[in-house]
PDB file of N, CA and C in Angstrom:
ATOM      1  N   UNK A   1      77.528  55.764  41.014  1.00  0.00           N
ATOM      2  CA  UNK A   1      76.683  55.899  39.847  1.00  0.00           C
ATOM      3  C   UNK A   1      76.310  54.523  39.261  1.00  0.00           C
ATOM      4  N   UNK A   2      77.319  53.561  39.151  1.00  0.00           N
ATOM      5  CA  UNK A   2      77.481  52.324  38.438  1.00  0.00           C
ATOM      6  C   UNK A   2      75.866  51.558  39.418  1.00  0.00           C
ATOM      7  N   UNK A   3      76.012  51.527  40.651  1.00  0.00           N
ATOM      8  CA  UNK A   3      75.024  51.039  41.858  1.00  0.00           C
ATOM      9  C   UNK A   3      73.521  51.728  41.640  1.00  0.00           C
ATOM     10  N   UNK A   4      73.260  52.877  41.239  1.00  0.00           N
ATOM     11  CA  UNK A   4      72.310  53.371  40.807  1.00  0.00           C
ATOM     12  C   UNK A   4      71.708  53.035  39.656  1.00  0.00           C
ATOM     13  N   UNK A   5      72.661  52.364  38.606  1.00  0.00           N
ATOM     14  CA  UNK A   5      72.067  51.885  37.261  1.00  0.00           C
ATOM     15  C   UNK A   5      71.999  50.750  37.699  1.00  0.00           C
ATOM     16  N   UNK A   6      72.512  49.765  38.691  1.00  0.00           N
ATOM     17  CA  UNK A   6      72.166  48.734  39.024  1.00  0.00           C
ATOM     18  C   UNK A   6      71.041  48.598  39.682  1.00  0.00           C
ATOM     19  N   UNK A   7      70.719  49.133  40.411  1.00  0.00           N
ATOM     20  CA  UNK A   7      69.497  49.162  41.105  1.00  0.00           C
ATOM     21  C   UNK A   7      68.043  49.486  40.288  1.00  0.00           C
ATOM     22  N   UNK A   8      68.307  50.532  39.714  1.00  0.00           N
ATOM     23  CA  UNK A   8      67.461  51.184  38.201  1.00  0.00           C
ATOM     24  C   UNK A   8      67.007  49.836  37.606  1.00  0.00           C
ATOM     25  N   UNK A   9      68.200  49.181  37.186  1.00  0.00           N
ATOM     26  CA  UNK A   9      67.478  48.027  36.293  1.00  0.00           C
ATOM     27  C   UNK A   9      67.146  46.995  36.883  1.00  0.00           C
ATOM     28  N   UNK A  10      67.141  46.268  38.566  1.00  0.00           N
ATOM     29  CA  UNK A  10      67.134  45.568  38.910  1.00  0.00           C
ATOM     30  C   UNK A  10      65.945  46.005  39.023  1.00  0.00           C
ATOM     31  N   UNK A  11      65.058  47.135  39.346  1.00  0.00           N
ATOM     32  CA  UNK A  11      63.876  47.588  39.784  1.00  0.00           C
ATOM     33  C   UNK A  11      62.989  47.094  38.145  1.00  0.00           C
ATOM     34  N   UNK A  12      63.593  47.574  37.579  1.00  0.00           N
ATOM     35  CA  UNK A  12      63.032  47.714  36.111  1.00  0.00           C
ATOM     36  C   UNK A  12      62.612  46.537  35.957  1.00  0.00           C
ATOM     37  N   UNK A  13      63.591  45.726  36.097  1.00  0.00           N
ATOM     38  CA  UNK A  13      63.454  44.213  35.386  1.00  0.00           C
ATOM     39  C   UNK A  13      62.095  43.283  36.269  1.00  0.00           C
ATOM     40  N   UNK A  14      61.585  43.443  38.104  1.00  0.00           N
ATOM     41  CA  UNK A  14      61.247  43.618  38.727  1.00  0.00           C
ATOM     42  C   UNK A  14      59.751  43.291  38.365  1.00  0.00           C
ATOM     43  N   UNK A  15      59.652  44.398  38.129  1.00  0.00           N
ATOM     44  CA  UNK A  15      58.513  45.710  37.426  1.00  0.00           C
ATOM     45  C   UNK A  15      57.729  44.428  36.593  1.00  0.00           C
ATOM     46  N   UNK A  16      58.664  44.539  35.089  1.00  0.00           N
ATOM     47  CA  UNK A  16      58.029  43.691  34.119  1.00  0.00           C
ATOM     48  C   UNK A  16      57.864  42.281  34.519  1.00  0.00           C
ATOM     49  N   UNK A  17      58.703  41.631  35.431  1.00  0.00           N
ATOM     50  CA  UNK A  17      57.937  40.691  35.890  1.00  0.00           C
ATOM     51  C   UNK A  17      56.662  40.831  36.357  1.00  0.00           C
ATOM     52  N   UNK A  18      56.872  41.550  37.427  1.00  0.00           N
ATOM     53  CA  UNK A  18      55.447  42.146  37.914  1.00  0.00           C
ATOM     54  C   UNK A  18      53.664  42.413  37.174  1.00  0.00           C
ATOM     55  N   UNK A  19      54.263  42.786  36.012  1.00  0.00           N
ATOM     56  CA  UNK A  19      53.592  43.334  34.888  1.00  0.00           C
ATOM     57  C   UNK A  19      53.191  41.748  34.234  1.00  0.00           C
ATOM     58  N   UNK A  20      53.983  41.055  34.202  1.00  0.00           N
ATOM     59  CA  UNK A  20      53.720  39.610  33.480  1.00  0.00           C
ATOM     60  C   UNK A  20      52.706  38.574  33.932  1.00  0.00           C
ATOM     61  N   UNK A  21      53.091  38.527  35.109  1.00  0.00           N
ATOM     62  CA  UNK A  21      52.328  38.013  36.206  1.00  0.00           C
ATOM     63  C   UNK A  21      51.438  38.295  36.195  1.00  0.00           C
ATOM     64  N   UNK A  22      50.776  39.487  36.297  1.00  0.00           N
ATOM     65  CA  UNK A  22      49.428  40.213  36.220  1.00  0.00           C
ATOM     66  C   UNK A  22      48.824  39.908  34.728  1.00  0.00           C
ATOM     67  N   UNK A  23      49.787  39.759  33.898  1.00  0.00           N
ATOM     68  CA  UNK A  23      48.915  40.208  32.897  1.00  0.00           C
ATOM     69  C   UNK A  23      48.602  38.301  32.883  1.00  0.00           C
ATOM     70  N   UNK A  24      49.264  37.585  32.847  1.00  0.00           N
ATOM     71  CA  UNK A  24      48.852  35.632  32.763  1.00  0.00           C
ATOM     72  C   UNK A  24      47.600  35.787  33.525  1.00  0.00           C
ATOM     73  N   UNK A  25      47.727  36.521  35.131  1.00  0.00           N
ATOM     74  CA  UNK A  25      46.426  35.938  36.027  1.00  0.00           C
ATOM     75  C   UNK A  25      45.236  36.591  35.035  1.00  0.00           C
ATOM     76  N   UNK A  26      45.665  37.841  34.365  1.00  0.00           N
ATOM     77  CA  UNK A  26      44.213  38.051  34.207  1.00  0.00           C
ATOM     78  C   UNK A  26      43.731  37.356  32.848  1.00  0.00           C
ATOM     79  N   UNK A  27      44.605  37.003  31.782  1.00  0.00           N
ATOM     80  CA  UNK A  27      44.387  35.781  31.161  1.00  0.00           C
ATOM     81  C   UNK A  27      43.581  35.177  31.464  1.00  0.00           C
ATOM     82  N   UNK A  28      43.991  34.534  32.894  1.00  0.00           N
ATOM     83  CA  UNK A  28      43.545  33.229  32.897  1.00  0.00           C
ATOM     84  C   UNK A  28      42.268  33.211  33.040  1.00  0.00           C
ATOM     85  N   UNK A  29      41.700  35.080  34.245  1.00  0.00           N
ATOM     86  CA  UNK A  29      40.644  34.962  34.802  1.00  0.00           C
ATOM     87  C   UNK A  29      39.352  35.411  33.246  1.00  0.00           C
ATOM     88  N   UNK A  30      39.965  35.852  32.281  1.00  0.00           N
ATOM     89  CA  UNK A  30      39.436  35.725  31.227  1.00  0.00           C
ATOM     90  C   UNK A  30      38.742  34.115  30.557  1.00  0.00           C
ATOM     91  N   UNK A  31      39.923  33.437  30.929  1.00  0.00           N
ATOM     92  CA  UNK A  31      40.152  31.994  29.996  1.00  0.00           C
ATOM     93  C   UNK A  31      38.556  31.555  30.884  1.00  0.00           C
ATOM     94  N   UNK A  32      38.522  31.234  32.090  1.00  0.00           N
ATOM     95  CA  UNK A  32      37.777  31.214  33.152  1.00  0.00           C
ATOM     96  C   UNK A  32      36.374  31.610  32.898  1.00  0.00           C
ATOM     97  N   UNK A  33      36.465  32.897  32.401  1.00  0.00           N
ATOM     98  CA  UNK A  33      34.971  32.847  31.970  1.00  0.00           C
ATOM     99  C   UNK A  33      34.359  32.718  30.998  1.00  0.00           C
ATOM    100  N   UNK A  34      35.114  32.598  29.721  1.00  0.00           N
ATOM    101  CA  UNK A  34      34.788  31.641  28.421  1.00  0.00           C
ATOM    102  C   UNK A  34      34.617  30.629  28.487  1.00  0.00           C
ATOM    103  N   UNK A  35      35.435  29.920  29.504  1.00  0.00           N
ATOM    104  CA  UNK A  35      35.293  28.387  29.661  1.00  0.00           C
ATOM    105  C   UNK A  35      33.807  28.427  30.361  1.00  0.00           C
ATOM    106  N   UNK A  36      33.500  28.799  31.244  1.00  0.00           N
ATOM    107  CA  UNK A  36      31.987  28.834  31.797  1.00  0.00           C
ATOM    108  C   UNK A  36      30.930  28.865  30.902  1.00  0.00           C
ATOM    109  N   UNK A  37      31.114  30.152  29.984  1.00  0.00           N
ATOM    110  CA  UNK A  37      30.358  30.315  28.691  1.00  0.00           C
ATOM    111  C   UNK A  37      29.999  29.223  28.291  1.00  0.00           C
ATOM    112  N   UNK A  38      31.562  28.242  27.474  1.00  0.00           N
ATOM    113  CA  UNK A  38      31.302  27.192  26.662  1.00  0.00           C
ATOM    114  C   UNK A  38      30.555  25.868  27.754  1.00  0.00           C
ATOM    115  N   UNK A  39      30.834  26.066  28.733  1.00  0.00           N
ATOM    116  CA  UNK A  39      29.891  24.839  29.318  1.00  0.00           C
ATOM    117  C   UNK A  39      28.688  24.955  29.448  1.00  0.00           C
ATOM    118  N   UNK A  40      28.212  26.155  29.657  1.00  0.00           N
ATOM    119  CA  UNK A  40      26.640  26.793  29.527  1.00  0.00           C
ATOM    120  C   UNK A  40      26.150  26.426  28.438  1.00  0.00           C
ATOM    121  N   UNK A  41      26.714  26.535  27.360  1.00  0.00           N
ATOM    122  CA  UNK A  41      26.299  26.786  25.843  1.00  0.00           C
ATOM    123  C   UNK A  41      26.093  25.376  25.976  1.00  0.00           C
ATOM    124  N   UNK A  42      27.196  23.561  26.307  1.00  0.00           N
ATOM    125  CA  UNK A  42      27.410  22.515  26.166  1.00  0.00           C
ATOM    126  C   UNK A  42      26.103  22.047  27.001  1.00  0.00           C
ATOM    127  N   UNK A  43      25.971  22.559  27.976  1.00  0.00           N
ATOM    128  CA  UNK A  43      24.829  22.042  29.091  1.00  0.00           C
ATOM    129  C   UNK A  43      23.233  22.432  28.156  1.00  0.00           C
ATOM    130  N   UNK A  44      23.050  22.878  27.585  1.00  0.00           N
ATOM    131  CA  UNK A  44      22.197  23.364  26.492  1.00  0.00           C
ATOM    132  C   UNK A  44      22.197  22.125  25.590  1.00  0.00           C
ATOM    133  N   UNK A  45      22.808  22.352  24.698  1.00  0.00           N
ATOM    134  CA  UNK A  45      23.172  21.199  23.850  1.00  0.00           C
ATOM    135  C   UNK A  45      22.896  20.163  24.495  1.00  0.00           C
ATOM    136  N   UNK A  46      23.485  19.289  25.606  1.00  0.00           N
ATOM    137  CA  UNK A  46      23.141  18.263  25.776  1.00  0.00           C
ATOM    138  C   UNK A  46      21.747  18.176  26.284  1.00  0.00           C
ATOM    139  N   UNK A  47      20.521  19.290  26.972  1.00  0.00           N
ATOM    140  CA  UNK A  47      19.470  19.151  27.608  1.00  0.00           C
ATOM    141  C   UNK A  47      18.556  19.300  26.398  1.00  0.00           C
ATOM    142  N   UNK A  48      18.929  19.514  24.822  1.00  0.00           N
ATOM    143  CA  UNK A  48      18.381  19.004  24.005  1.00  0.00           C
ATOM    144  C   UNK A  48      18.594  17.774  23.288  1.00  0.00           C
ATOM    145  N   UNK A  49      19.897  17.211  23.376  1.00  0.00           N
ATOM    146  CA  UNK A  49      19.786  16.149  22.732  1.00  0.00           C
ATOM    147  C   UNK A  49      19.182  15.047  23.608  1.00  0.00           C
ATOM    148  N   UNK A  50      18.637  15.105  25.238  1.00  0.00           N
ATOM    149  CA  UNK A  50      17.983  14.173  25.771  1.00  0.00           C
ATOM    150  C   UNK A  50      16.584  14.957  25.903  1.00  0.00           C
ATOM    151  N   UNK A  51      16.391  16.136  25.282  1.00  0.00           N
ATOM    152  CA  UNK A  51      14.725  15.843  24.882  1.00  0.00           C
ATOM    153  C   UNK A  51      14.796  14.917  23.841  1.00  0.00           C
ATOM    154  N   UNK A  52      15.198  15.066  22.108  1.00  0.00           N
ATOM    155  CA  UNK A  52      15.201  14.570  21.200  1.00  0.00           C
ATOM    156  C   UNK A  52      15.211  12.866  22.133  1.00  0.00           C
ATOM    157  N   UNK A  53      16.212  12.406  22.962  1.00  0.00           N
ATOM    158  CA  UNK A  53      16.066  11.029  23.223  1.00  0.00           C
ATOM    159  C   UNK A  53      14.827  10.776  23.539  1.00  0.00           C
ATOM    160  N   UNK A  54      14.556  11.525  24.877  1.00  0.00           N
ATOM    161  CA  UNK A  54      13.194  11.127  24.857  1.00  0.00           C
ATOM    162  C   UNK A  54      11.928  10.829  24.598  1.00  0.00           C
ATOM    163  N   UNK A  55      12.569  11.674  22.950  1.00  0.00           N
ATOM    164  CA  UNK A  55      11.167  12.027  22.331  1.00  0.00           C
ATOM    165  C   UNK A  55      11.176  10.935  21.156  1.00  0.00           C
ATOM    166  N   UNK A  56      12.177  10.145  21.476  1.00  0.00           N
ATOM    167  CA  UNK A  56      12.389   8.990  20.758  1.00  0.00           C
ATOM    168  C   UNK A  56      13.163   9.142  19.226  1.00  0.00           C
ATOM    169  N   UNK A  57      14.048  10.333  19.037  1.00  0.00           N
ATOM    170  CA  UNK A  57      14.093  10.985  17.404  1.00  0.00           C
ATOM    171  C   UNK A  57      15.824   9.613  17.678  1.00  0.00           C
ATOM    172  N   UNK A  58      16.259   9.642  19.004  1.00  0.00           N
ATOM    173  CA  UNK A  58      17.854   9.039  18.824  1.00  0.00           C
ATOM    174  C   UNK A  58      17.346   7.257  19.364  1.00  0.00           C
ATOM    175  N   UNK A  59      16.419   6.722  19.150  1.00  0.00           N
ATOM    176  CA  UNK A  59      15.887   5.651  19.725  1.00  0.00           C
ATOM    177  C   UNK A  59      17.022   4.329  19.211  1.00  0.00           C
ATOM    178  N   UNK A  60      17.385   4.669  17.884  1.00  0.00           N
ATOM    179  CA  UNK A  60      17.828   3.616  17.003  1.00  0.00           C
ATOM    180  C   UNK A  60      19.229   3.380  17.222  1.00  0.00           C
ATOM    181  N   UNK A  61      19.953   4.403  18.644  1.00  0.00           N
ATOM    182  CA  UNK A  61      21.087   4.331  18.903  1.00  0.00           C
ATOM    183  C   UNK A  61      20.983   3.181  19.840  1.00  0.00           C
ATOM    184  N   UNK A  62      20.144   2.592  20.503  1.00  0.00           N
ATOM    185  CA  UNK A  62      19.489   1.534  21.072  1.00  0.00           C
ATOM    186  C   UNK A  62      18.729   0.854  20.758  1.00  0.00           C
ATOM    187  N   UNK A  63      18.582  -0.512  21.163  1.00  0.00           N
ATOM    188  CA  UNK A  63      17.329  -1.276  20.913  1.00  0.00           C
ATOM    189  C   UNK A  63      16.284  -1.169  22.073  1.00  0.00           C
ATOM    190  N   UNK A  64      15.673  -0.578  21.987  1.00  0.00           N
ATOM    191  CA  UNK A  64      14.603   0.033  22.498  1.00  0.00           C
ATOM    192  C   UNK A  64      13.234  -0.214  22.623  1.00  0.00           C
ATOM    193  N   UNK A  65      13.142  -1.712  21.402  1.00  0.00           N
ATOM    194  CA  UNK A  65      12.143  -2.127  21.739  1.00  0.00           C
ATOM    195  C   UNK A  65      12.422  -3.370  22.534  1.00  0.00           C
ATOM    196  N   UNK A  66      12.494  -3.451  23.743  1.00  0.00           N
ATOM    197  CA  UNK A  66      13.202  -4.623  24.389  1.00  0.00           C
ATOM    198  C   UNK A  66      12.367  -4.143  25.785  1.00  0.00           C
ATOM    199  N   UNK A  67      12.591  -5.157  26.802  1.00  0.00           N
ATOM    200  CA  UNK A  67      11.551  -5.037  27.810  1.00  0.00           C
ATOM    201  C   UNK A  67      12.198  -3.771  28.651  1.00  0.00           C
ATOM    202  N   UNK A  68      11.417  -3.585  30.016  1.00  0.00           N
ATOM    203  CA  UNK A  68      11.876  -1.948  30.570  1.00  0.00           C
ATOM    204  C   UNK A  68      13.674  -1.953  31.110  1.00  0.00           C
ATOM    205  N   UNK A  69      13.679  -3.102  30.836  1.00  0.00           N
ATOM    206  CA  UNK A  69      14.996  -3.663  32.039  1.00  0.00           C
ATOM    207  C   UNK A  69      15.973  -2.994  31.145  1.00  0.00           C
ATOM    208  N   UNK A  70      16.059  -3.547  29.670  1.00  0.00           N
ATOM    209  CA  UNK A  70      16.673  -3.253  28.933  1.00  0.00           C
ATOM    210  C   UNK A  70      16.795  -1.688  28.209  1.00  0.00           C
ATOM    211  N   UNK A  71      15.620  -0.920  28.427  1.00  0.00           N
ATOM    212  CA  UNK A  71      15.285   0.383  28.616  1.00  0.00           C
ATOM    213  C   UNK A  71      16.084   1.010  29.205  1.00  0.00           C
ATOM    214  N   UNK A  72      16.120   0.739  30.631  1.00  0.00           N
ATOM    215  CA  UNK A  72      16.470   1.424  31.668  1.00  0.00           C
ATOM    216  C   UNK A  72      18.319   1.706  31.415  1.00  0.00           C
ATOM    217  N   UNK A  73      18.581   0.489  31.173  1.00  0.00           N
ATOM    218  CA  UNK A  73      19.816  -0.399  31.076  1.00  0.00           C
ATOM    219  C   UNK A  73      20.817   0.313  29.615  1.00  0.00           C
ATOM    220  N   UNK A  74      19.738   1.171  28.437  1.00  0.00           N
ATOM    221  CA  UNK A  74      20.274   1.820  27.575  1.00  0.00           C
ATOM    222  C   UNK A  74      20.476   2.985  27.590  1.00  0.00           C
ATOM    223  N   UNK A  75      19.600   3.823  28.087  1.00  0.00           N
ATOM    224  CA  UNK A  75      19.333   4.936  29.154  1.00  0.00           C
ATOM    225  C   UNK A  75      20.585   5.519  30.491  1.00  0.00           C
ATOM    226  N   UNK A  76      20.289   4.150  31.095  1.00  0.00           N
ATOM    227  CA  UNK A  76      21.750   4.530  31.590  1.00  0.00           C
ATOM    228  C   UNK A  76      23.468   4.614  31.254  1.00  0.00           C
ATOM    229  N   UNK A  77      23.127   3.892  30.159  1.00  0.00           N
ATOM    230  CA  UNK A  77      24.510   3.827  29.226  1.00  0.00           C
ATOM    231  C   UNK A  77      24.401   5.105  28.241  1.00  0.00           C
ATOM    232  N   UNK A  78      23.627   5.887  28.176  1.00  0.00           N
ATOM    233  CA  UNK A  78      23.284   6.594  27.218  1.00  0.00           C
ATOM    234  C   UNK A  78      23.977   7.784  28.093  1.00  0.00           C
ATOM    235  N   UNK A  79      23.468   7.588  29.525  1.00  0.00           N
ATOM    236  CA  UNK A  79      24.199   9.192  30.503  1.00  0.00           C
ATOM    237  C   UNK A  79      25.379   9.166  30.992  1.00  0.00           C
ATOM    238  N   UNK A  80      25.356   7.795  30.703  1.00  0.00           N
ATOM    239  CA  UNK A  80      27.023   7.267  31.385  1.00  0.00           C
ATOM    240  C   UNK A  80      28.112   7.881  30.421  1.00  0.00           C
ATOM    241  N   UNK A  81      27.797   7.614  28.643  1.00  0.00           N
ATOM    242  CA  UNK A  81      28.362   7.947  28.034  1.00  0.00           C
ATOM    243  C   UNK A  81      28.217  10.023  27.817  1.00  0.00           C
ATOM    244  N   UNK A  82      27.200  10.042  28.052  1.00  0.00           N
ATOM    245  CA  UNK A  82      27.252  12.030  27.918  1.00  0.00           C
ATOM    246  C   UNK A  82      27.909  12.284  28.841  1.00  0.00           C
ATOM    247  N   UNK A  83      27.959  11.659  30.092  1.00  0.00           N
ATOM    248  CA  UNK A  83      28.614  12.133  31.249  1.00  0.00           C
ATOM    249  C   UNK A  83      30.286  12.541  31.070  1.00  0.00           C
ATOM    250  N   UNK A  84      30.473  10.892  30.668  1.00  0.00           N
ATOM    251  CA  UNK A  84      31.705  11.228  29.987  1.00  0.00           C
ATOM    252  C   UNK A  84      32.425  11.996  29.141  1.00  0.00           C
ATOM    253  N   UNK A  85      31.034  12.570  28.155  1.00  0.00           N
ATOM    254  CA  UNK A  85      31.866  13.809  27.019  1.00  0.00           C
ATOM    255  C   UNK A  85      31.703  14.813  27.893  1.00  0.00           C
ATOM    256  N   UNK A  86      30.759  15.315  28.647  1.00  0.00           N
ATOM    257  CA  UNK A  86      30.412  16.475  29.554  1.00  0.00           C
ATOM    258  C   UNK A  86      31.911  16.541  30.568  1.00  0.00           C
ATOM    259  N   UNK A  87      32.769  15.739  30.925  1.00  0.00           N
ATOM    260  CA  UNK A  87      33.639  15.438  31.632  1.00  0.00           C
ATOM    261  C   UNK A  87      34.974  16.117  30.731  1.00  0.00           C
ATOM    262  N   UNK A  88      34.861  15.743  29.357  1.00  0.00           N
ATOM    263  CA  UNK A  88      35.850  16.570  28.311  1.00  0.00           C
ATOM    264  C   UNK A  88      35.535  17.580  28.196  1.00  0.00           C
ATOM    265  N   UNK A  89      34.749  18.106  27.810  1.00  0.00           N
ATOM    266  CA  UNK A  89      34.358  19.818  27.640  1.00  0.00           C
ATOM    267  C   UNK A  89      34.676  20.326  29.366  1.00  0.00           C
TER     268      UNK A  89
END
């Protein structure tokens, strides 16, 4: 009898692992697609704040009136740096 309650709860205990496991993966596969969400939503955001650049509204974050070299040269520091927040999100 004693071997039967042992087994009972060894199954039991088993089980809720079982149950745990499942329930983290599907967590995660939740976490997974919010996180997609929020990068969708971020990839947005940033494909307006480089219209606004382009459209010259963030110009003054650079000196911009400087020859193309220096253009180019702010521009690329400008994606270098989104790249980098795009890299945190």
């Amino acid at each position: 009898m004693k071997r039967n309650r042992f087994f009972l709860s060894l199954l039991f205990m088993v089980l809720i692992v079982l149950f745990v496991i499942l329930f983290f993966t599907w967590l995660g596969r939740e976490n997974i697609k919010n996180d997609s969400a929020i990068r969708e939503v971020a990839k947005e955001e940033v494909d307006k704040l480089f219209s606004l650049y382009n459209e010259g509204e963030y110009a003054e974050i650079y000196d911009l009136s400087c020859d193309s070299f220096k253009n180019a040269t702010a521009r690329k520091d400008f994606l270098t740096v989104m790249g980098t927040k795009m890299k945190i999100l």
